[in-house]
C-alpha atoms as a PDB file:
ATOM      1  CA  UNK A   1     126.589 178.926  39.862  1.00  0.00           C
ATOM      2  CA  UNK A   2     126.618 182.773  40.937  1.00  0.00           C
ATOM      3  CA  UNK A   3     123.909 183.952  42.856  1.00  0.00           C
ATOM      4  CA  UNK A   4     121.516 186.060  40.966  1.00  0.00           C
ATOM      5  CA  UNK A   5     121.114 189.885  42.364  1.00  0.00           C
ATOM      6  CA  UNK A   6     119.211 191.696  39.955  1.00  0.00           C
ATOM      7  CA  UNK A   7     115.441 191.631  39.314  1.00  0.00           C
ATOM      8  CA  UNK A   8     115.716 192.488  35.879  1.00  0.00           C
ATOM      9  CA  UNK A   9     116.858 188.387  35.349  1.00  0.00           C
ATOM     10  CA  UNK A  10     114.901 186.906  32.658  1.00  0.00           C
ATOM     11  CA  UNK A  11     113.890 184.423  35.454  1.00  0.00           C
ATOM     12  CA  UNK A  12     113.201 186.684  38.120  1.00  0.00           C
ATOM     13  CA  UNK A  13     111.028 188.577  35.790  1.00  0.00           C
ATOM     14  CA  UNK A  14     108.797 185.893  34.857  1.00  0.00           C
ATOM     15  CA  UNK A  15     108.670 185.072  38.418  1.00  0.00           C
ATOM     16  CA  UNK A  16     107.504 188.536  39.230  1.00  0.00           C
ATOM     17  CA  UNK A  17     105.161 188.750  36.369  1.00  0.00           C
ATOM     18  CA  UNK A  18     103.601 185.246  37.233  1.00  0.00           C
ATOM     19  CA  UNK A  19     103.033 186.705  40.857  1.00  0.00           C
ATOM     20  CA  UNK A  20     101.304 189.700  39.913  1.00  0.00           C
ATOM     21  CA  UNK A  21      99.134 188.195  37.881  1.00  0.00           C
ATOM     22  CA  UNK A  22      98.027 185.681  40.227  1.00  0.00           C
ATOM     23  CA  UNK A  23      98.931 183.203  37.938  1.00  0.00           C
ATOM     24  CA  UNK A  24     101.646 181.008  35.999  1.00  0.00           C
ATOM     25  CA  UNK A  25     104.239 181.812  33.906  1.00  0.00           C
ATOM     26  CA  UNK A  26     104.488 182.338  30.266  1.00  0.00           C
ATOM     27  CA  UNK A  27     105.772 178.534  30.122  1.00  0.00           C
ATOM     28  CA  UNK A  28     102.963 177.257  32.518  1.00  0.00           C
ATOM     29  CA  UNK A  29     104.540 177.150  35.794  1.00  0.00           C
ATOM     30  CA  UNK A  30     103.458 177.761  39.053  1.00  0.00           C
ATOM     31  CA  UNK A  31     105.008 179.854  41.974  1.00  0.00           C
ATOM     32  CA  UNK A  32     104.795 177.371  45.042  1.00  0.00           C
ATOM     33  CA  UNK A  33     106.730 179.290  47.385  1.00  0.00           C
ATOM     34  CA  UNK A  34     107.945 177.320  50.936  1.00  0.00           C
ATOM     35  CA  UNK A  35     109.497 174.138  51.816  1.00  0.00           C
ATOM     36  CA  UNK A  36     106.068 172.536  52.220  1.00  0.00           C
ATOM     37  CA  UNK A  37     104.846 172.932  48.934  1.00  0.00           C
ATOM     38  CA  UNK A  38     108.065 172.333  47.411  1.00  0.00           C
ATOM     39  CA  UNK A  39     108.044 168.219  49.022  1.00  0.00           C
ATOM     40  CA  UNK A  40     104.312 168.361  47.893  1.00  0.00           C
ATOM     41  CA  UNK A  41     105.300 168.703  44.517  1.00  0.00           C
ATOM     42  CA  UNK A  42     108.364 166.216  44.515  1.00  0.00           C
ATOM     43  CA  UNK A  43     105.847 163.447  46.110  1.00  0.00           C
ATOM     44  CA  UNK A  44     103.321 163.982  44.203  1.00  0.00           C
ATOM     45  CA  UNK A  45     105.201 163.184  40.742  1.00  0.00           C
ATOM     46  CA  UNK A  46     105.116 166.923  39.394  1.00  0.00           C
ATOM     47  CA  UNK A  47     108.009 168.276  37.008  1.00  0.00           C
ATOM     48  CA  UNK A  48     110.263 170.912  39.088  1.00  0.00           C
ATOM     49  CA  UNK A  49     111.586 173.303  37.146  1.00  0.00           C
ATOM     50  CA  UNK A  50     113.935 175.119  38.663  1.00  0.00           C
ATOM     51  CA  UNK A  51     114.184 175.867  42.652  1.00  0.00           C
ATOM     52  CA  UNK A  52     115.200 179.567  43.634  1.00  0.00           C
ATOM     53  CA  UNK A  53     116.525 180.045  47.094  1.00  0.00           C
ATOM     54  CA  UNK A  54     118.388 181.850  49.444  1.00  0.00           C
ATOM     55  CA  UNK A  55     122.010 181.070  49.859  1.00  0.00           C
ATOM     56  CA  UNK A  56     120.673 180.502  53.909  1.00  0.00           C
ATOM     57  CA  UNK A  57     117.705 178.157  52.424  1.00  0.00           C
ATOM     58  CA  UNK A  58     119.598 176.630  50.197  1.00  0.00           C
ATOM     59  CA  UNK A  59     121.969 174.937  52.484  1.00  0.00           C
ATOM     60  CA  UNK A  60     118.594 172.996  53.916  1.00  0.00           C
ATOM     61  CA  UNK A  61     117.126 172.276  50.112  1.00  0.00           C
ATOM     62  CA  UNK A  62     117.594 169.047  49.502  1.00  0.00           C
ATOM     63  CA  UNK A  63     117.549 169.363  45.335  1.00  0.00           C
ATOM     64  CA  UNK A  64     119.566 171.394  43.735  1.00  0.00           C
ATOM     65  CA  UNK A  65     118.863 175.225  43.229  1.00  0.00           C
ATOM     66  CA  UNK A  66     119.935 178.207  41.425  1.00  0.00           C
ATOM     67  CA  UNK A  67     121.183 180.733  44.862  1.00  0.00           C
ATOM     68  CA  UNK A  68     119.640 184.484  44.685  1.00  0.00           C
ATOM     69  CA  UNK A  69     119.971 187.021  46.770  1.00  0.00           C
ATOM     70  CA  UNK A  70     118.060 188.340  49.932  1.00  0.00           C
ATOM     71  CA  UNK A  71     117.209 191.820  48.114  1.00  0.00           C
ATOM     72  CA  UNK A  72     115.846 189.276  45.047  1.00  0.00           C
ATOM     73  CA  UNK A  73     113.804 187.119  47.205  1.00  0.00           C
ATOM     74  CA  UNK A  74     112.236 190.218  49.127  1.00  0.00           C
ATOM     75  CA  UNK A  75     111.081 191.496  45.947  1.00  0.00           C
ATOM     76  CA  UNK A  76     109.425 187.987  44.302  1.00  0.00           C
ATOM     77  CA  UNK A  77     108.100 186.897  47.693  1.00  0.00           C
ATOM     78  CA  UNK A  78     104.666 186.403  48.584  1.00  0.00           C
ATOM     79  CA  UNK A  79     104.133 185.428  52.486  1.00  0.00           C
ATOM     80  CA  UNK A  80     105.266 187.790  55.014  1.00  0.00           C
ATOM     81  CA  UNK A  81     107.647 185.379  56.717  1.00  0.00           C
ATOM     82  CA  UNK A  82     109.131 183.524  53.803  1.00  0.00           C
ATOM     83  CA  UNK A  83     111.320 180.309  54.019  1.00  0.00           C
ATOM     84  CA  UNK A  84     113.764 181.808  51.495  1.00  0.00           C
ATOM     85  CA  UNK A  85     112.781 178.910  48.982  1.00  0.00           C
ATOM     86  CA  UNK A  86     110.269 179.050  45.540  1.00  0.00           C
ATOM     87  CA  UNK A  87     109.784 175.949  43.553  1.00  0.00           C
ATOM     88  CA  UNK A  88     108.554 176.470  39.326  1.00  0.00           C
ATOM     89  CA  UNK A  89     106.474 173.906  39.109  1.00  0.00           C
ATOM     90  CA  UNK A  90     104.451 172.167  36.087  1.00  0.00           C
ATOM     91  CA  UNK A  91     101.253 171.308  37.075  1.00  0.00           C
ATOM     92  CA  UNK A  92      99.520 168.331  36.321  1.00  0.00           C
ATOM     93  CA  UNK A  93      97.469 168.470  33.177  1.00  0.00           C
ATOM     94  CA  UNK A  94      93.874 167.076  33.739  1.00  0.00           C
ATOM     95  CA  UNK A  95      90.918 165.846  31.242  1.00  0.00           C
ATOM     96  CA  UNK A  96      87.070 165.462  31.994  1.00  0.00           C
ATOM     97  CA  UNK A  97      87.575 161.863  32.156  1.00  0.00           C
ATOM     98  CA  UNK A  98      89.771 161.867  35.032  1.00  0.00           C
ATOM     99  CA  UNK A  99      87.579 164.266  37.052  1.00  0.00           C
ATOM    100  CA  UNK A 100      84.614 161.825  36.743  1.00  0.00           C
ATOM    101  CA  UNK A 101      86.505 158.527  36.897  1.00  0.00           C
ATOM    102  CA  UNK A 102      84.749 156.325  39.429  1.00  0.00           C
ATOM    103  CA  UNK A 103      81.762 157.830  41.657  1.00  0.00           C
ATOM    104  CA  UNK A 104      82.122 161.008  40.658  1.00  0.00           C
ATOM    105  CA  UNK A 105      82.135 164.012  43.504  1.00  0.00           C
ATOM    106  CA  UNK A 106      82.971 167.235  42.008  1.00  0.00           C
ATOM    107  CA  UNK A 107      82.889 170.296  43.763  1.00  0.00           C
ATOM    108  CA  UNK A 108      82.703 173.727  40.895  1.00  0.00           C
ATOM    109  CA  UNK A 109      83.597 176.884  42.299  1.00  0.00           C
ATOM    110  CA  UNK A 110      81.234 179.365  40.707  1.00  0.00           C
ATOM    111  CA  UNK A 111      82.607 183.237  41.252  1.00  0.00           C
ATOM    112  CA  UNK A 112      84.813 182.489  44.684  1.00  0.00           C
ATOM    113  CA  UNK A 113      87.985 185.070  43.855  1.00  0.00           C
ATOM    114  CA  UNK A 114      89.508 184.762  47.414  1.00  0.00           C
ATOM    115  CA  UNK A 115      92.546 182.565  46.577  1.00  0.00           C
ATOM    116  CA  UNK A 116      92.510 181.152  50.733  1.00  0.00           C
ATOM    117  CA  UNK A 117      89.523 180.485  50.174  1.00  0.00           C
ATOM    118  CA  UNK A 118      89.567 178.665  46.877  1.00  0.00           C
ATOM    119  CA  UNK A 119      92.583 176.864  48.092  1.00  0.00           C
ATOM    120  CA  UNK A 120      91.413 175.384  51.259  1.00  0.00           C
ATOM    121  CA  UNK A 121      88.767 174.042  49.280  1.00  0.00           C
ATOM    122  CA  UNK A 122      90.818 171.884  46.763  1.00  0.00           C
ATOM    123  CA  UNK A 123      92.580 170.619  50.324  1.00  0.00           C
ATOM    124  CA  UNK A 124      89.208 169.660  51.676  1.00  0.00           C
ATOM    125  CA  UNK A 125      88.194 168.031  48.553  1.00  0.00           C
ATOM    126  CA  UNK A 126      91.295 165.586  48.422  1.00  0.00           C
ATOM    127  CA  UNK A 127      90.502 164.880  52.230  1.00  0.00           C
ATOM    128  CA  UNK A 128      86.791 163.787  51.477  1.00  0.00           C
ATOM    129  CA  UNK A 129      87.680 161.588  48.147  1.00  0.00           C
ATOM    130  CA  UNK A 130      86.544 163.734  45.655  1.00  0.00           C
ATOM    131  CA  UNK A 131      87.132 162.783  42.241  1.00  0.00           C
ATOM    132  CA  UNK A 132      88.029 166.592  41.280  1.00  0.00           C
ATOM    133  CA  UNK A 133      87.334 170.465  41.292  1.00  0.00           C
ATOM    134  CA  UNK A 134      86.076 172.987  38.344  1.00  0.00           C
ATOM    135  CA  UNK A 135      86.914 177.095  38.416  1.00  0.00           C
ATOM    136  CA  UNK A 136      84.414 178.489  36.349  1.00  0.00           C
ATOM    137  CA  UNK A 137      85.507 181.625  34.661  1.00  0.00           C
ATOM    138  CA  UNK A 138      84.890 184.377  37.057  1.00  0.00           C
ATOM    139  CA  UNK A 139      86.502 182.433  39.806  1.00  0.00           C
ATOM    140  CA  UNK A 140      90.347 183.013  40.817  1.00  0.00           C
ATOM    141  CA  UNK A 141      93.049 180.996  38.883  1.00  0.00           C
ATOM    142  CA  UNK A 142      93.508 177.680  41.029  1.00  0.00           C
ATOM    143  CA  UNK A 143      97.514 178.497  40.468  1.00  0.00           C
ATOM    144  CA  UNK A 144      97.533 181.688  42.080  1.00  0.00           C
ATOM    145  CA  UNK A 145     100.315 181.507  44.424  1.00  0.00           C
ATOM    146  CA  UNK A 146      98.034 181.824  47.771  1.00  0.00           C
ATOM    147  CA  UNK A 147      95.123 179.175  46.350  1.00  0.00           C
ATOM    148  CA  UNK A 148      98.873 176.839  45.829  1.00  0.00           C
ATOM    149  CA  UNK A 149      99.447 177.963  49.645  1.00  0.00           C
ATOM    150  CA  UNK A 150      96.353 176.998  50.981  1.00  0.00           C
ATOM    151  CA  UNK A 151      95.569 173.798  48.746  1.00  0.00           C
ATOM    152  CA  UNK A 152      98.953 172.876  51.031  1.00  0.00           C
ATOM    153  CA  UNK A 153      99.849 170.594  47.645  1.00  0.00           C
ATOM    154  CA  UNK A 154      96.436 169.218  47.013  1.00  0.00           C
ATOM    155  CA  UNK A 155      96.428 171.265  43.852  1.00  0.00           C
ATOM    156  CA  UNK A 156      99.090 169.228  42.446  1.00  0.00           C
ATOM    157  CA  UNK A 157      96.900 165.156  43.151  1.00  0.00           C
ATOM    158  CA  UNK A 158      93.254 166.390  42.461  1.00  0.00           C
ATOM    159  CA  UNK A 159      91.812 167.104  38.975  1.00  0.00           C
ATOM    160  CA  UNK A 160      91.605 170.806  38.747  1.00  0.00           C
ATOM    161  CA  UNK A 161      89.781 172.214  35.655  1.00  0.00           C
ATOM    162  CA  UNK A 162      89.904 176.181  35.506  1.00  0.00           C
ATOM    163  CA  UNK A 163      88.550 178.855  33.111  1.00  0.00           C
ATOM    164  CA  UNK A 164      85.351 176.531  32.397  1.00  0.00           C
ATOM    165  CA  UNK A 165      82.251 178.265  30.688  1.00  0.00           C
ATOM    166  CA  UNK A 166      78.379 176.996  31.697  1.00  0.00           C
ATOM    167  CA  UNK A 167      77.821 175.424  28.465  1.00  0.00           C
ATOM    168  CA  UNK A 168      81.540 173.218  28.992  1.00  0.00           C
ATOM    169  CA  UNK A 169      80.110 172.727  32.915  1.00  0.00           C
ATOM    170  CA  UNK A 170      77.139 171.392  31.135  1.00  0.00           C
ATOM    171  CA  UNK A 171      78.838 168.524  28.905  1.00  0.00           C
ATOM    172  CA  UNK A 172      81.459 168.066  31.543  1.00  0.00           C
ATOM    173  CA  UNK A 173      78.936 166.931  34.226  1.00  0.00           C
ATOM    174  CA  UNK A 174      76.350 165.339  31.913  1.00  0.00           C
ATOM    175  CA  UNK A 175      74.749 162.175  33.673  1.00  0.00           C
ATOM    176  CA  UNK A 176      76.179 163.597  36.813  1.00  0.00           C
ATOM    177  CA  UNK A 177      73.628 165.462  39.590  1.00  0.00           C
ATOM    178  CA  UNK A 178      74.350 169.093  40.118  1.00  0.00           C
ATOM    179  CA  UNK A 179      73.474 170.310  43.494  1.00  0.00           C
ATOM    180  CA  UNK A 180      73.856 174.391  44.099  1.00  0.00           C
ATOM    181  CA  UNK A 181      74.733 175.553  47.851  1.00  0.00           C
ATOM    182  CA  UNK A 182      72.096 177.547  48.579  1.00  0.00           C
ATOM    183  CA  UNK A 183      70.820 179.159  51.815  1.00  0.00           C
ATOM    184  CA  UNK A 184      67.307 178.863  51.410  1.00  0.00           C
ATOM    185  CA  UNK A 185      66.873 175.600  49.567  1.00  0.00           C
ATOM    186  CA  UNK A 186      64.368 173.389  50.278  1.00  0.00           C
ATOM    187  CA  UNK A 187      66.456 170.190  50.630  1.00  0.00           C
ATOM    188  CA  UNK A 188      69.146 169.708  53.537  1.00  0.00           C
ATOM    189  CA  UNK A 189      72.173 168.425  52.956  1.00  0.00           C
ATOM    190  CA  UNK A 190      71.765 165.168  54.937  1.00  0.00           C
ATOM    191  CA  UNK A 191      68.095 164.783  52.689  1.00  0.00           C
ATOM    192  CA  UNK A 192      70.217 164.660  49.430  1.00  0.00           C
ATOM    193  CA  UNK A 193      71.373 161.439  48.035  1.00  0.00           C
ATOM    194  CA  UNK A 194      75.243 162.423  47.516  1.00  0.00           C
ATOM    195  CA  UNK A 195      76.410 159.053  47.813  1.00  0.00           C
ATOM    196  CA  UNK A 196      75.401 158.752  43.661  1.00  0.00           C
ATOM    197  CA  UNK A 197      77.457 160.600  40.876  1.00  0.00           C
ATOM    198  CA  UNK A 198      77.296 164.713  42.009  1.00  0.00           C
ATOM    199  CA  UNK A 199      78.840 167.964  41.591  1.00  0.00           C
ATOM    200  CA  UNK A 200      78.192 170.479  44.579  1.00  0.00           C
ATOM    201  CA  UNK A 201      78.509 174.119  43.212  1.00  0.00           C
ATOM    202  CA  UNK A 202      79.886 176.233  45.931  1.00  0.00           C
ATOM    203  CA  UNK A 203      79.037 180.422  45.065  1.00  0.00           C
ATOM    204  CA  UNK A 204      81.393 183.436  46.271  1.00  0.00           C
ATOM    205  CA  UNK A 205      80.117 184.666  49.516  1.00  0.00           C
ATOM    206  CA  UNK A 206      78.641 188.172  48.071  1.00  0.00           C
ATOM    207  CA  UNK A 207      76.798 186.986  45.338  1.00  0.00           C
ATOM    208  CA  UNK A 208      76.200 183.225  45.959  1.00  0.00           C
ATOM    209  CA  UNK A 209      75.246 180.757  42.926  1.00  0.00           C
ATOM    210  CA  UNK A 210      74.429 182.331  39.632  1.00  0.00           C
ATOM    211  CA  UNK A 211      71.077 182.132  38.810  1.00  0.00           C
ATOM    212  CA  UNK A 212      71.926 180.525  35.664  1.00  0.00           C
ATOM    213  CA  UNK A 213      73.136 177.815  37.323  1.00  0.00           C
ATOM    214  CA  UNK A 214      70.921 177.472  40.392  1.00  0.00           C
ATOM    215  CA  UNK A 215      67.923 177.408  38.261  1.00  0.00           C
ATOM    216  CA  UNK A 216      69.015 173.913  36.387  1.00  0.00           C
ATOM    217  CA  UNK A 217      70.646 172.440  39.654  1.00  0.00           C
ATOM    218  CA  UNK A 218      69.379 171.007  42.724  1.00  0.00           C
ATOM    219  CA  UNK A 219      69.462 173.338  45.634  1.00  0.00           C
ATOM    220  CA  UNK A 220      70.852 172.694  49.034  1.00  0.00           C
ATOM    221  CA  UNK A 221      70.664 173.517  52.176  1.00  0.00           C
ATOM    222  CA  UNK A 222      72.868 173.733  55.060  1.00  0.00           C
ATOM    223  CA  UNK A 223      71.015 173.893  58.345  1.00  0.00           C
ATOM    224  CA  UNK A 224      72.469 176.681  60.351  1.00  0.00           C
ATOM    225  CA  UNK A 225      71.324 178.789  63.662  1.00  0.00           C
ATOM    226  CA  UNK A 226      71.496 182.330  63.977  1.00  0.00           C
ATOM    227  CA  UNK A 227      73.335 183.106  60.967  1.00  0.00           C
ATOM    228  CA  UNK A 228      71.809 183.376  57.238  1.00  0.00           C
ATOM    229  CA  UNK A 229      75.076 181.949  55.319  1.00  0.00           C
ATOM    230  CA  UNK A 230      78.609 180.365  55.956  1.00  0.00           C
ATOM    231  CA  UNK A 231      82.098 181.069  54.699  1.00  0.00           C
ATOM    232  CA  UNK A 232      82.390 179.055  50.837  1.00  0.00           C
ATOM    233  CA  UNK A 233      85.553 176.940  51.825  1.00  0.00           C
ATOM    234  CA  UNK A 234      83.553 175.959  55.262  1.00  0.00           C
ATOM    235  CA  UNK A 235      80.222 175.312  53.250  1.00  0.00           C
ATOM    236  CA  UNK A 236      82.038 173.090  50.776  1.00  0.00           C
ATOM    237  CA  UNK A 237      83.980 171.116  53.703  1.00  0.00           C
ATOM    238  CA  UNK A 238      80.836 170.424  55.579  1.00  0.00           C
ATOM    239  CA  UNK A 239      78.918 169.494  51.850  1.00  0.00           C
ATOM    240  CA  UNK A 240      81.763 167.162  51.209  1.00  0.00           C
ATOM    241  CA  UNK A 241      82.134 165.703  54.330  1.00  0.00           C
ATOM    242  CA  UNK A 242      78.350 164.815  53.997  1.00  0.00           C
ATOM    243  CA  UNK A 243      78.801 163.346  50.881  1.00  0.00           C
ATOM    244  CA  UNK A 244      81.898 161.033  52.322  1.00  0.00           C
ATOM    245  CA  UNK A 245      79.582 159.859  55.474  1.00  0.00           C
ATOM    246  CA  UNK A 246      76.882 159.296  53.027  1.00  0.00           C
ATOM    247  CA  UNK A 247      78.907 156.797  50.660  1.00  0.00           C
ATOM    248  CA  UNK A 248      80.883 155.648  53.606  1.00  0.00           C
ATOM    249  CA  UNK A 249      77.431 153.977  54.670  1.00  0.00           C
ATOM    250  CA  UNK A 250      76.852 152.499  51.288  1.00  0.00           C
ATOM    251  CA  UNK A 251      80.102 150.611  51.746  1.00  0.00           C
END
């Protein structure tokens, strides 16, 4: 098959479009750009649509791909130091169900728009066994091609639910304890009982929780010295990591 070399391809464009909106594309899939992310998705049973590479990257791919040129893959890339490969991927589709099977440990992101910081997030939430991860609307899409980057594939094994209103959170965590990350809470983390059913809401960094929320939930506390508040993807690895050591000990 010819290489492609103009970005006006019906593919490319979708590509593009996808990218700019910090999104997927108009059939659902995802931009997961690299090598990496491109084995994540293979291993982790997701449908690969189509592979665009490099004709340099494509001699190390080991599925085959549909060969575009340099100038193309400039255009449609999103690192700075690209691997010359992009995967279309169809992400997994996810119920309520499955994000509360078992002892449920949700973490919601409530307003966090940074997608490295969103990502890194769903990666430390597969590390620390939670059951799954809400974006409520506000927050960044979870398949924005940097969160993909930084979940480094976690995106594509943990229950992801995005676009999610209050009133859905609501029914979606009912019988399930909602704690809030806040900075001034009364309770510390290692007070809380995380080892039952929970949900930790982690807030954007400028305007924390909304009230909304924090006013039905739990809030709490991570003790901290000399500084008022800590990064959201750092906050949420040291809430989850809490909540691991505490069921760990139930074992």
């Amino acid at each position: 098959m010819a290489a492609l070399t103009s970005i006006q391809n019906p593919l490319i464009k979708s590509v593009r479009r996808a990218i700019s909106r910090g999104g997927t594309t108009h059939d659902g899939l995802c931009v997961a750009e690299g090598f990496h992310l491109l084995e994540e998705a293979l291993r982790s049973g997701c449908e690969v649509a189509a592979v665009l590479a490099t004709e340099e990257a494509a001699e190390r791919a080991a599925v085959p791909v549909q060969t575009i040129s340099d100038a193309v893959f400039r255009e449609i890339s999103t690192t700075a130091t690209s691997q010359g490969i992009i995967a279309l991927v169809r992400p997994p589709s996810w119920r309520v169900e499955e994000m509360r099977r078992g002892e449920a440990l949700v973490v919601v992101l409530d307003g966090i728009q940074e997608p490295g910081n969103a990502g890194a997030i769903l990666r430390t939430a597969e590390a620390f066994g939670a059951s799954g991860a809400v974006f409520l609307k506000g927050s960044v899409d979870p398949y924005n091609p940097k969160c993909l980057r930084a979940s480094a594939g976690s995106i594509f094994r943990l229950p992801v639910l995005s676009g999610m209103g209050e009133d859905e959170l609501d029914g979606a965590l009912a019988g399930v304890t909602v704690y809030a990350a806040m900075p001034d809470a009364a309770i510390s983390a290692e007070a809380a009982d995380l080892s039952r059913p929970c949900a930790l809401v982690i807030g954007s960094e400028g305007k924390g929780v909304r009230p909304s929320i924090w006013q039905r939930a739990t809030g709490l506390r991570i003790p901290t010295t000399g500084v008022e508040s800590l990064n959201a993807a750092v906050a949420a690895g040291i809430l989850l990591y809490e909540a691991r050591r505490q069921r760990a000990g139930k074992r």
